[in-house]
PDB file of N, CA and C in Angstrom:
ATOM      1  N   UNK A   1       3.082  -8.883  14.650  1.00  0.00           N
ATOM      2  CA  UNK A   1       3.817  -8.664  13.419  1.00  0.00           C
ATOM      3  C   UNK A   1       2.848  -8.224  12.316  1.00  0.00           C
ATOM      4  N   UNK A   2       3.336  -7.487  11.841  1.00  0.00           N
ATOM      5  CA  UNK A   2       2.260  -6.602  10.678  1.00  0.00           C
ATOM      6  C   UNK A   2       2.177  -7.596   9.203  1.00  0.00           C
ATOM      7  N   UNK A   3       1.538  -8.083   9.073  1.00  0.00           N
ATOM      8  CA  UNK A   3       1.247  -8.994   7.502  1.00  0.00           C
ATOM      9  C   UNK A   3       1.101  -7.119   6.319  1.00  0.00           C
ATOM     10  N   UNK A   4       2.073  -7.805   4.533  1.00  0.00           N
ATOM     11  CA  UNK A   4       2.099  -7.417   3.909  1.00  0.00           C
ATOM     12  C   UNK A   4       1.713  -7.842   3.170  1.00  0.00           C
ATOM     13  N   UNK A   5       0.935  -6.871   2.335  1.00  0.00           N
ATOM     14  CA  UNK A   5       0.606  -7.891   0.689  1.00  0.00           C
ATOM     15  C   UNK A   5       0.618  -6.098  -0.497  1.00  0.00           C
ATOM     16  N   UNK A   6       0.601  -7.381  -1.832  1.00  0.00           N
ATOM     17  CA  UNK A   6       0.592  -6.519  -2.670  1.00  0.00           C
ATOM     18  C   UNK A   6      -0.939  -6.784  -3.756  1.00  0.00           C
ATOM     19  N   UNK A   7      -1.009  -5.786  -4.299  1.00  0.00           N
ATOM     20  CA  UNK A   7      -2.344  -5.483  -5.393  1.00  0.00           C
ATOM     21  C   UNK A   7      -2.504  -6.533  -5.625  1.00  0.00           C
ATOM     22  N   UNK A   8      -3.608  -7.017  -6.320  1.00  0.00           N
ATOM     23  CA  UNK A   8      -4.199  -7.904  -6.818  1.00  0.00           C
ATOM     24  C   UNK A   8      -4.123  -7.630  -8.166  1.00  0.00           C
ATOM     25  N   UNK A   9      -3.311  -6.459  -8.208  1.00  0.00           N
ATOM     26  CA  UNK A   9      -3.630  -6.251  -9.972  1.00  0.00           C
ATOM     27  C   UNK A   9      -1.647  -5.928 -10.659  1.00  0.00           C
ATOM     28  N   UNK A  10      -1.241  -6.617  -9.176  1.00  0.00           N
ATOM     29  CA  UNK A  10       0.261  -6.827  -9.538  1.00  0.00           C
ATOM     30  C   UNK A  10       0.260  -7.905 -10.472  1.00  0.00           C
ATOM     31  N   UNK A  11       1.592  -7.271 -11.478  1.00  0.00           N
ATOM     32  CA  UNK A  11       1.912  -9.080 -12.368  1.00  0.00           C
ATOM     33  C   UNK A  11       2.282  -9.593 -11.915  1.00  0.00           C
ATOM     34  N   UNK A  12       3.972 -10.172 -12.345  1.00  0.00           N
ATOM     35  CA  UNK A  12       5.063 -10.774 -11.469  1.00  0.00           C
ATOM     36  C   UNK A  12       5.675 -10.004 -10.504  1.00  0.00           C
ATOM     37  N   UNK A  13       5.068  -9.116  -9.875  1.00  0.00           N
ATOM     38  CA  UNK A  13       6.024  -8.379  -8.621  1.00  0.00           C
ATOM     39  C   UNK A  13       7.389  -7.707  -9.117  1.00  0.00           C
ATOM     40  N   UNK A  14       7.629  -7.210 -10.605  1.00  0.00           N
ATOM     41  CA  UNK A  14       8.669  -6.453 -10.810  1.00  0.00           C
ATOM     42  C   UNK A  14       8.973  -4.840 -10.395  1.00  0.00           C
ATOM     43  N   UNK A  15       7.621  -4.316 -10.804  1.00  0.00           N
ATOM     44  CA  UNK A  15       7.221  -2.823  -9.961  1.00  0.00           C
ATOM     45  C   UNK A  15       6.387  -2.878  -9.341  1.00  0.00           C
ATOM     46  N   UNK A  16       6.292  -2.967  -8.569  1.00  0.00           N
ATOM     47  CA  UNK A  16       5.558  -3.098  -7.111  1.00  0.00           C
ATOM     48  C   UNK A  16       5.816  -2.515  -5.698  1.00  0.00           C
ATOM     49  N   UNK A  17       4.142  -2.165  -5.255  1.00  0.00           N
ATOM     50  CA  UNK A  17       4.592  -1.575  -3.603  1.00  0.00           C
ATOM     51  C   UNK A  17       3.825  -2.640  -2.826  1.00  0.00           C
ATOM     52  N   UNK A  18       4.153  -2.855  -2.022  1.00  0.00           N
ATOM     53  CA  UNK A  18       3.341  -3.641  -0.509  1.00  0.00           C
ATOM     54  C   UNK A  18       2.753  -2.797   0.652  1.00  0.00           C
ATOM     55  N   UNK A  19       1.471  -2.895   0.641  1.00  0.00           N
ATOM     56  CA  UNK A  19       1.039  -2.348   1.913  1.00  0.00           C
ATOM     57  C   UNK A  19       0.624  -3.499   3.106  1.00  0.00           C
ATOM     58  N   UNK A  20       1.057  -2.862   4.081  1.00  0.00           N
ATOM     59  CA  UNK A  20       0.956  -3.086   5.458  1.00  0.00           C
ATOM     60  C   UNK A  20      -0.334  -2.602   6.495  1.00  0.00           C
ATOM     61  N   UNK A  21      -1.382  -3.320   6.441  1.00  0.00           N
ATOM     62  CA  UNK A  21      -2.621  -2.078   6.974  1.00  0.00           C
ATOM     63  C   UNK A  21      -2.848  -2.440   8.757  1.00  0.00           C
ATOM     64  N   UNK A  22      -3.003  -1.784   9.423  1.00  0.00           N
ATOM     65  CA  UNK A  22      -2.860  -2.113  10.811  1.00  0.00           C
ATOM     66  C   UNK A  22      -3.767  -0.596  11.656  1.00  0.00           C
ATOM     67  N   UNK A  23      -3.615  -0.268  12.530  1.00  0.00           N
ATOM     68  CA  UNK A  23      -3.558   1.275  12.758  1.00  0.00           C
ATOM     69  C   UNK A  23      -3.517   1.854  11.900  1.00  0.00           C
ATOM     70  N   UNK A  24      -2.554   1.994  11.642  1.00  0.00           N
ATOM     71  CA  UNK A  24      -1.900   3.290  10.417  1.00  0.00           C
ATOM     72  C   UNK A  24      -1.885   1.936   9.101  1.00  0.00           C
ATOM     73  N   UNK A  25      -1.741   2.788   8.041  1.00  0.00           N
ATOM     74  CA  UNK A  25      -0.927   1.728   6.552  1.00  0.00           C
ATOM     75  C   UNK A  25       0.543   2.301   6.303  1.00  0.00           C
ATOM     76  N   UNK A  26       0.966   1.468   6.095  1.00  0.00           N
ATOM     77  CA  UNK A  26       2.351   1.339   5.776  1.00  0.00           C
ATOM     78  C   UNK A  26       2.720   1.521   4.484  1.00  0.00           C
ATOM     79  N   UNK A  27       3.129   1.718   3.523  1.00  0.00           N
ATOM     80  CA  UNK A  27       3.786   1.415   2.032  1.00  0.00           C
ATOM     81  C   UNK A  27       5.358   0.854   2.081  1.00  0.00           C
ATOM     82  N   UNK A  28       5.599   0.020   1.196  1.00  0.00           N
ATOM     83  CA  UNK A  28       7.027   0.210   1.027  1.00  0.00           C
ATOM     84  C   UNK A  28       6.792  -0.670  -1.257  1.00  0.00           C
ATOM     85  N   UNK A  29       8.776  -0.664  -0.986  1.00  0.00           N
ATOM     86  CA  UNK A  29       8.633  -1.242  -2.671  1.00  0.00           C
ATOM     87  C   UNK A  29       8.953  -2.495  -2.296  1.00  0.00           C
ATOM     88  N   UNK A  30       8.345  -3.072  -2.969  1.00  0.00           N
ATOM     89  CA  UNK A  30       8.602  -4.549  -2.890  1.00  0.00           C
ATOM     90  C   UNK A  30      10.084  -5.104  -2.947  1.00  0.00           C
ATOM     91  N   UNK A  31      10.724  -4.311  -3.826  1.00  0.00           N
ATOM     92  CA  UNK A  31      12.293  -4.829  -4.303  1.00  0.00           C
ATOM     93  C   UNK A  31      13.264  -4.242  -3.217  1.00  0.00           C
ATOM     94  N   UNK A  32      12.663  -3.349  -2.565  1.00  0.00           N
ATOM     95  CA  UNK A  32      13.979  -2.317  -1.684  1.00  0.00           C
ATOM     96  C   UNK A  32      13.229  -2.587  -0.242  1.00  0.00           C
ATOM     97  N   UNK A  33      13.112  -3.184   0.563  1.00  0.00           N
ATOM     98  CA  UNK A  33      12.245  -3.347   1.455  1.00  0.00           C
ATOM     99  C   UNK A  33      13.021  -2.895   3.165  1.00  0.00           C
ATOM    100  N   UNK A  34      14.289  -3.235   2.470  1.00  0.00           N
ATOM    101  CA  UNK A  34      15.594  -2.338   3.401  1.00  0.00           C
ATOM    102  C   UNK A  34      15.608  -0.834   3.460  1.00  0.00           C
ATOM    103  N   UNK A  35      15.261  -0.093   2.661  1.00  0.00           N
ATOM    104  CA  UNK A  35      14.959   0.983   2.334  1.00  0.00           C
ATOM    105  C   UNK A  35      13.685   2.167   3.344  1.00  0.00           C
ATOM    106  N   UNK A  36      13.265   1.503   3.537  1.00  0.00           N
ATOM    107  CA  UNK A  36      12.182   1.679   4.848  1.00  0.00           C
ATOM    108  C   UNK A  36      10.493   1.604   4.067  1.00  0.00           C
ATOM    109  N   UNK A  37       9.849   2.306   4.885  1.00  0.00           N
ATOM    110  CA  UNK A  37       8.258   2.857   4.276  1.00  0.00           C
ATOM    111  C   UNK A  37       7.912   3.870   4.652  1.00  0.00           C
ATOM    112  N   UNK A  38       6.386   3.998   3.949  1.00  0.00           N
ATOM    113  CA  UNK A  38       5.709   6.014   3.929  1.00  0.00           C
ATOM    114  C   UNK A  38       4.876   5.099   5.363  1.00  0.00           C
ATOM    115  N   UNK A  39       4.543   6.120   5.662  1.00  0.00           N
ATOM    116  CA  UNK A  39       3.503   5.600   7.006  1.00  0.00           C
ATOM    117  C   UNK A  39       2.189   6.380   6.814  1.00  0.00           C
ATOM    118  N   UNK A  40       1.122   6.495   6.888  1.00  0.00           N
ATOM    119  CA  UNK A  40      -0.389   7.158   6.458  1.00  0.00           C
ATOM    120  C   UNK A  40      -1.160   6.811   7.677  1.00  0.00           C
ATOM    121  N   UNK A  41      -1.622   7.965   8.434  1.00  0.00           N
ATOM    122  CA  UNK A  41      -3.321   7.680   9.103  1.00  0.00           C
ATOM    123  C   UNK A  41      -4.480   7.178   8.446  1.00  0.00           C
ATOM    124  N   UNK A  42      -4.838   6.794   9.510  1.00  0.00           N
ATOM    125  CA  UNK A  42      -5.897   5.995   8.515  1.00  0.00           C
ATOM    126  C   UNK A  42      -7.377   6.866   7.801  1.00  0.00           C
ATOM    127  N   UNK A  43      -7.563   7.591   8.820  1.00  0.00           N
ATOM    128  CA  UNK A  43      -7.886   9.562   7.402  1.00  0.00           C
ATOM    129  C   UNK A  43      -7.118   9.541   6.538  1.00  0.00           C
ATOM    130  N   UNK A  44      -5.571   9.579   6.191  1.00  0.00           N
ATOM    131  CA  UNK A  44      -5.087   9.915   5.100  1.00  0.00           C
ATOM    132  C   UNK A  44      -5.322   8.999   4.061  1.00  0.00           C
ATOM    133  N   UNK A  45      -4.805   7.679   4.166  1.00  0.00           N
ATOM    134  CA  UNK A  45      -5.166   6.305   3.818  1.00  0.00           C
ATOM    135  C   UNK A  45      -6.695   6.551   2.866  1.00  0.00           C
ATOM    136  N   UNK A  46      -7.691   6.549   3.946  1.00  0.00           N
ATOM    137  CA  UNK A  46      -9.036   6.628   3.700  1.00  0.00           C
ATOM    138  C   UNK A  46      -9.057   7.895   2.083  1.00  0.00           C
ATOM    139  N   UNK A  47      -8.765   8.895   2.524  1.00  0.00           N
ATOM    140  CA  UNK A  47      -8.681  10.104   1.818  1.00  0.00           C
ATOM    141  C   UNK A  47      -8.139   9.774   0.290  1.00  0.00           C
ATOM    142  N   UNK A  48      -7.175   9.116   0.258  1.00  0.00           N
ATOM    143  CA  UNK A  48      -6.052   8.876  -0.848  1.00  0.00           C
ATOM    144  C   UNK A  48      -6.958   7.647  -1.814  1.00  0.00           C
ATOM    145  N   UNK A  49      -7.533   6.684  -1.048  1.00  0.00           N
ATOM    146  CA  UNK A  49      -8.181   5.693  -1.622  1.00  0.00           C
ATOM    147  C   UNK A  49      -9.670   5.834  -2.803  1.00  0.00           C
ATOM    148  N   UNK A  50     -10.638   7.030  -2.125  1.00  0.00           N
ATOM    149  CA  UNK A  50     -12.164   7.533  -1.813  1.00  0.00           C
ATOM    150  C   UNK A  50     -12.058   7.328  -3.297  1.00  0.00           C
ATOM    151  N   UNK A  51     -10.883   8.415  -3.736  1.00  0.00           N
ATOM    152  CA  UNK A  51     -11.256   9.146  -5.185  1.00  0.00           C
ATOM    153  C   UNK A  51     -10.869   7.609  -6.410  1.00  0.00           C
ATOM    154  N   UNK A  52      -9.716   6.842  -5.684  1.00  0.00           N
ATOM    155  CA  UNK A  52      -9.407   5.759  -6.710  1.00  0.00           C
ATOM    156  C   UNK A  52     -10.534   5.186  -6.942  1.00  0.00           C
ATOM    157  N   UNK A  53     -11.153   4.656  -5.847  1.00  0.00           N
ATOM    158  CA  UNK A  53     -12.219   3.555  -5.798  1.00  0.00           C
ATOM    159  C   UNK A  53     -13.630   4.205  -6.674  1.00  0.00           C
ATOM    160  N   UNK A  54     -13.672   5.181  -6.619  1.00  0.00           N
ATOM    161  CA  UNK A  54     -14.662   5.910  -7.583  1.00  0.00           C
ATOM    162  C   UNK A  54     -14.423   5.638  -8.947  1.00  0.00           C
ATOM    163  N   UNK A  55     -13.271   5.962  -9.283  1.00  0.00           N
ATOM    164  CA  UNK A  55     -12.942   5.561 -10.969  1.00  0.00           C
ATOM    165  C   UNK A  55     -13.145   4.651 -11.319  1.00  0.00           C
ATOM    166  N   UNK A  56     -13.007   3.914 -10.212  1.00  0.00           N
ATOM    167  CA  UNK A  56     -13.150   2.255 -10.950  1.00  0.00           C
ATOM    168  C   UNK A  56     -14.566   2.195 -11.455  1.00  0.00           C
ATOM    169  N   UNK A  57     -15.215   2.170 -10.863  1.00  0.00           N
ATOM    170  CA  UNK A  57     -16.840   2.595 -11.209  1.00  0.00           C
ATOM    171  C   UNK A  57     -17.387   1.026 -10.938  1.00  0.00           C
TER     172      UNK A  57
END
């Protein structure tokens, strides 16, 4: 079973996504979870992350 969590830099979980990291990462919204999720390789994943984690500095 795939464990979810959300940011660490979530407040109270009102807008919020949950990722799922396994193989692939998962996304979904926290509130609509019926709704389904994005699915990402873990290149894409990797790719999408590189440039965030830079800003942070």
């Amino acid at each position: 079973m795939r464990e979810w969590h959300k940011s660490s830099y979530s407040n109270d979980g009102a807008h919020c996504v949950e990722v799922g990291e396994g193989r692939d990462t998962l996304v979904r919204d926290s509130q609509n979870r019926e709704l389904g999720h994005l699915g990402f390789e873990r290149r894409e994943w990797t790719s999408l992350l590189s440039p965030l984690a830079s800003d942070r500095g």
